[in-house]
C-alpha atoms as a PDB file:
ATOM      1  CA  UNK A   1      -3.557  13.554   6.034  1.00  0.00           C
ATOM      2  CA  UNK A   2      -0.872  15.097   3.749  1.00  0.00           C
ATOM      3  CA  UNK A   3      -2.822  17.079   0.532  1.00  0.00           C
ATOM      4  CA  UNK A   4       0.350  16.930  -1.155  1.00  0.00           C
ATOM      5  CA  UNK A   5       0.473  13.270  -1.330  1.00  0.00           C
ATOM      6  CA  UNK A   6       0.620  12.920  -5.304  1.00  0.00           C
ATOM      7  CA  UNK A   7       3.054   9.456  -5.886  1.00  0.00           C
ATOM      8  CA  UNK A   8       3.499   6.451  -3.752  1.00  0.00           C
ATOM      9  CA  UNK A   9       7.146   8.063  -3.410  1.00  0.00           C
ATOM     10  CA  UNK A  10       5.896  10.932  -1.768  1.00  0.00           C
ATOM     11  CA  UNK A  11       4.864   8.603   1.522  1.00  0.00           C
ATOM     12  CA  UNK A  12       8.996   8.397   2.192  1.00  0.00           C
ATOM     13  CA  UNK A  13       8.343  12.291   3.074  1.00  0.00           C
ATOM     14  CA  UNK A  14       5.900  11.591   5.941  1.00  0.00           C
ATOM     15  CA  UNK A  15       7.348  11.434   9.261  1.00  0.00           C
ATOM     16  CA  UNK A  16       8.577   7.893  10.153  1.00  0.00           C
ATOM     17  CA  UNK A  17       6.081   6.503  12.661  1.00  0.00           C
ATOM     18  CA  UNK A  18       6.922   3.522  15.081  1.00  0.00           C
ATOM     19  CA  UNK A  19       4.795   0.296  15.219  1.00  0.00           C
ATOM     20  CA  UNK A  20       4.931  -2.439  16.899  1.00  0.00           C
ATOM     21  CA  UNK A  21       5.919  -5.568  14.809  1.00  0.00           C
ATOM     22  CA  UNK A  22       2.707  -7.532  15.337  1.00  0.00           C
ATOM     23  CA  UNK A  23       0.372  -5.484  17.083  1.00  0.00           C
ATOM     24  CA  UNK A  24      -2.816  -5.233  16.436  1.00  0.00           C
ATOM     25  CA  UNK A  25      -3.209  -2.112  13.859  1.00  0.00           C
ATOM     26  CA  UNK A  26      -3.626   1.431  15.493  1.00  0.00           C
ATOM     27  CA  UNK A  27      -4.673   2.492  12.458  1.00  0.00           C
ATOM     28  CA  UNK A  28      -7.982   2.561  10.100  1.00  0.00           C
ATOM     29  CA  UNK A  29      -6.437   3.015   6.802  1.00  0.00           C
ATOM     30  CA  UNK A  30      -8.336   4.542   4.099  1.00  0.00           C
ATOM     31  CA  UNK A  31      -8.225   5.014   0.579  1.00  0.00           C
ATOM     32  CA  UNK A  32      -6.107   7.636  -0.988  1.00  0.00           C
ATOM     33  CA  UNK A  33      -5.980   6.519  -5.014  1.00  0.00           C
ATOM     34  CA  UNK A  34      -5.155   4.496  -7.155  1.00  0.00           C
ATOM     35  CA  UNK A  35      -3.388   4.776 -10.368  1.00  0.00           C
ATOM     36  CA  UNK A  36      -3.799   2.810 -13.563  1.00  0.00           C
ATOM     37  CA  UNK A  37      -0.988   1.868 -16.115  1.00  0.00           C
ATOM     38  CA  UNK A  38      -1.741   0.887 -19.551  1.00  0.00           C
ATOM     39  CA  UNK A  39       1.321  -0.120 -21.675  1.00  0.00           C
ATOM     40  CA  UNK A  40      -1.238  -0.265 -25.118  1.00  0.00           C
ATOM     41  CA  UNK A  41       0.415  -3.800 -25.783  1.00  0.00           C
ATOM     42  CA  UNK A  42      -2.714  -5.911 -25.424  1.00  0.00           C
ATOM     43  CA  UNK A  43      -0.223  -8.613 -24.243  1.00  0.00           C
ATOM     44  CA  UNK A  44       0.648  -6.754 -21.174  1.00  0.00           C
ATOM     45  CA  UNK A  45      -1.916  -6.580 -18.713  1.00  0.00           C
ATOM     46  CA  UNK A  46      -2.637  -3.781 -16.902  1.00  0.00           C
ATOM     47  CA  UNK A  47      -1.164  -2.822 -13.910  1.00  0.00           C
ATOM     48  CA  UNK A  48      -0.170   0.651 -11.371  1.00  0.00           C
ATOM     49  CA  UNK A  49      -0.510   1.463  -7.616  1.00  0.00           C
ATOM     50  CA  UNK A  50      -2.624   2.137  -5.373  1.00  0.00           C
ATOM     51  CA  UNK A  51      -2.311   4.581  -2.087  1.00  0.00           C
ATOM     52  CA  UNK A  52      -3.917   4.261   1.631  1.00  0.00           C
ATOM     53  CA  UNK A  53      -3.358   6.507   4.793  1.00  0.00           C
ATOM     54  CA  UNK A  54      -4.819   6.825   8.060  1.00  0.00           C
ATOM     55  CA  UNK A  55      -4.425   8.372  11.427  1.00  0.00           C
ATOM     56  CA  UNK A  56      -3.017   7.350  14.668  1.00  0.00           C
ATOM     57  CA  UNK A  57      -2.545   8.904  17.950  1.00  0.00           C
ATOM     58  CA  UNK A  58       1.537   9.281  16.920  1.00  0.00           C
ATOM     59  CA  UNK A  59       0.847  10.356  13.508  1.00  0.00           C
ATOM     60  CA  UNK A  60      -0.284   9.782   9.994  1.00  0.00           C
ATOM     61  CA  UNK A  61      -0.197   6.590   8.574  1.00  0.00           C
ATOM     62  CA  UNK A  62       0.518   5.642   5.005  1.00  0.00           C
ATOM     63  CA  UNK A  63       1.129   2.326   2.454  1.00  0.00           C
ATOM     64  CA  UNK A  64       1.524   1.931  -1.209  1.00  0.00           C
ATOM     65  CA  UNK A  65       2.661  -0.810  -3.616  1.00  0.00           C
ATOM     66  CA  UNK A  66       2.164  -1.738  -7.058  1.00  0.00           C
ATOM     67  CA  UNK A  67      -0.614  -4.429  -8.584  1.00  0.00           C
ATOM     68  CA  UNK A  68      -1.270  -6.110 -11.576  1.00  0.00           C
ATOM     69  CA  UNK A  69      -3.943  -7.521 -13.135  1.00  0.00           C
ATOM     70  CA  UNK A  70      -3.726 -10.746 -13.417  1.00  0.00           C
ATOM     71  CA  UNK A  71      -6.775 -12.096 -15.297  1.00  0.00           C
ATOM     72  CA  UNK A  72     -10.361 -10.428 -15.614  1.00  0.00           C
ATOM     73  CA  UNK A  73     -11.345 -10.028 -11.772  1.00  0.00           C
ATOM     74  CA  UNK A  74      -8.308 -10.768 -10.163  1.00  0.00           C
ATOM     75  CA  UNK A  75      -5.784  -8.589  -9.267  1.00  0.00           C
ATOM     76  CA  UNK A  76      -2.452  -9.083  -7.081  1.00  0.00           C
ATOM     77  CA  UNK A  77       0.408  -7.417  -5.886  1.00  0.00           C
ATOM     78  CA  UNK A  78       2.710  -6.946  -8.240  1.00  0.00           C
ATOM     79  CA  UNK A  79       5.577  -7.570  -5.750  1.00  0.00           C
ATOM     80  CA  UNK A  80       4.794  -8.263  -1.630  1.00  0.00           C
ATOM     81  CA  UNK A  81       8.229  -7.344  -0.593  1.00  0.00           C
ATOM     82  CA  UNK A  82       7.952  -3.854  -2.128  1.00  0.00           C
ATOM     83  CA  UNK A  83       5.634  -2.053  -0.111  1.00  0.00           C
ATOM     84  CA  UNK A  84       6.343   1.496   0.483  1.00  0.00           C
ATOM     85  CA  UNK A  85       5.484   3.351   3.965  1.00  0.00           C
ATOM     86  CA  UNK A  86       6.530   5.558   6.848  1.00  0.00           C
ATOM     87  CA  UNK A  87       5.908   2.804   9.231  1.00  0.00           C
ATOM     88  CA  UNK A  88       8.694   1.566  10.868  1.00  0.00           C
ATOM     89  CA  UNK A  89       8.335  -1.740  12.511  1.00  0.00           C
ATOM     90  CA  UNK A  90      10.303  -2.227  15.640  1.00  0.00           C
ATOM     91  CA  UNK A  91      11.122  -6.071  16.868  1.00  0.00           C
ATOM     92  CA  UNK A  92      10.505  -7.449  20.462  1.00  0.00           C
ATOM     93  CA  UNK A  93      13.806  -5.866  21.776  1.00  0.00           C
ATOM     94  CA  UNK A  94      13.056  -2.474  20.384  1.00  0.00           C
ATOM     95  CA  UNK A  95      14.933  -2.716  16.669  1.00  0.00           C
ATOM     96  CA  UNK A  96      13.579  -1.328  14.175  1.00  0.00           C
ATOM     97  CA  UNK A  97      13.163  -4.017  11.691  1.00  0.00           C
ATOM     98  CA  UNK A  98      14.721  -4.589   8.207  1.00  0.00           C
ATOM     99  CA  UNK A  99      12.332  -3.898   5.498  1.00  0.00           C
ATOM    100  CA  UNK A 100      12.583  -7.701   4.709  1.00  0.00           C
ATOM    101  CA  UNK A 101      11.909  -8.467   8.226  1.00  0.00           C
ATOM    102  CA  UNK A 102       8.951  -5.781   7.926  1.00  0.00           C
ATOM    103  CA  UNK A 103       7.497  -7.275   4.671  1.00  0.00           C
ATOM    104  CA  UNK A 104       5.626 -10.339   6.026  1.00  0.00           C
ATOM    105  CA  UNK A 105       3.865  -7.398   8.745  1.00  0.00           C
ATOM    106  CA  UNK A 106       3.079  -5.052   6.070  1.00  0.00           C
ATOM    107  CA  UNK A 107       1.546  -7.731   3.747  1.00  0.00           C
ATOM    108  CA  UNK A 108      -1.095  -8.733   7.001  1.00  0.00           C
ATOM    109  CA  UNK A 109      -2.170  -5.244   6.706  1.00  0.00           C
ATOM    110  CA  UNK A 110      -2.423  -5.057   3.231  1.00  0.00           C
ATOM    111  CA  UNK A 111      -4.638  -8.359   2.954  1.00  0.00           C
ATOM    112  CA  UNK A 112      -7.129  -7.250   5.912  1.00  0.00           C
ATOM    113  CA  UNK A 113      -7.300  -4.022   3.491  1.00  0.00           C
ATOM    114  CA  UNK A 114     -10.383  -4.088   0.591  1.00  0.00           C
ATOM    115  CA  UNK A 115      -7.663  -2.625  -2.049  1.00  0.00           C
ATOM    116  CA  UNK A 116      -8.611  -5.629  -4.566  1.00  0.00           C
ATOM    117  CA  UNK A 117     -12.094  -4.154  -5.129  1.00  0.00           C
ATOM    118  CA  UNK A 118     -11.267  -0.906  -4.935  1.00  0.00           C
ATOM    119  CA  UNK A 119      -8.373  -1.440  -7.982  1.00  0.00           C
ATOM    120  CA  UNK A 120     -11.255  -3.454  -9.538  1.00  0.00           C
ATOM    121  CA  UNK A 121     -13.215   0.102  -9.570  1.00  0.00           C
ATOM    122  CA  UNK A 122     -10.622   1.948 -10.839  1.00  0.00           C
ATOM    123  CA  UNK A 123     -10.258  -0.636 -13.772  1.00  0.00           C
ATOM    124  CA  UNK A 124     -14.042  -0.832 -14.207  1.00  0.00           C
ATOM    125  CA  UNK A 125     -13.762   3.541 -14.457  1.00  0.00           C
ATOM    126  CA  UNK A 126     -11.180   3.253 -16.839  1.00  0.00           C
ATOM    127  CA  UNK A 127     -12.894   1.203 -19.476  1.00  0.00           C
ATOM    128  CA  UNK A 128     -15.999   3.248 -19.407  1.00  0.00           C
END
């Protein structure tokens, strides 16, 4: 994996690797961070990103996207059509698919993904 991986950004600096739109994923993603925004406005809640990686046999593999809490114990994506990567989905006749088109494939691997709890243990860090 990358050690210079510092800001969801960053992952647009890993070498694009080609998927499959609907495969079955190649790759165990893991943990990298996440990162906590307060605004100090107690009527905003808090919200920030959160970072996973992993390795396949063409490459490293890496997602990020922004969350928010929503209410105590619940937290969501803060927008499912905005997640960032160096996956490149290609379609059944070999395009590489829009990053609309790529959204819905992304999102299946985000929800098989235990990100929830682990943004619920950054939170929980954060107010201790």
């Amino acid at each position: 994996m990358p050690a210079t991986l510092v800001t969801p950004w960053s992952l647009r600096a890993w070498p694009p690797l080609l998927w499959q739109a609907g495969e079955p994923a190649r790759v165990r993603f893991h943990h990298l961070g996440t990162r906590i925004t307060f605004t100090g406005d107690p009527l905003t809640p808090p919200a920030g990103q959160t970072i996973w990686a992993g390795s396949a046999a063409e490459g490293e593999a890496g997602m990020a996207w922004d969350w928010v809490l929503i209410t105590r114990g619940v937290v969501a994506m803060a927008d499912p059509m905005s997640v960032i990567s160096n996956l490149r989905l290609v379609g059944d006749q070999g395009e590489v698919l829009t990053a609309q088109q790529s959204a819905r494939f992304l999102n299946e691997i985000v929800r098989a993904l235990p990100w929830q709890s682990e943004v619920q243990r950054a939170l929980g860090e954060r107010t201790h």
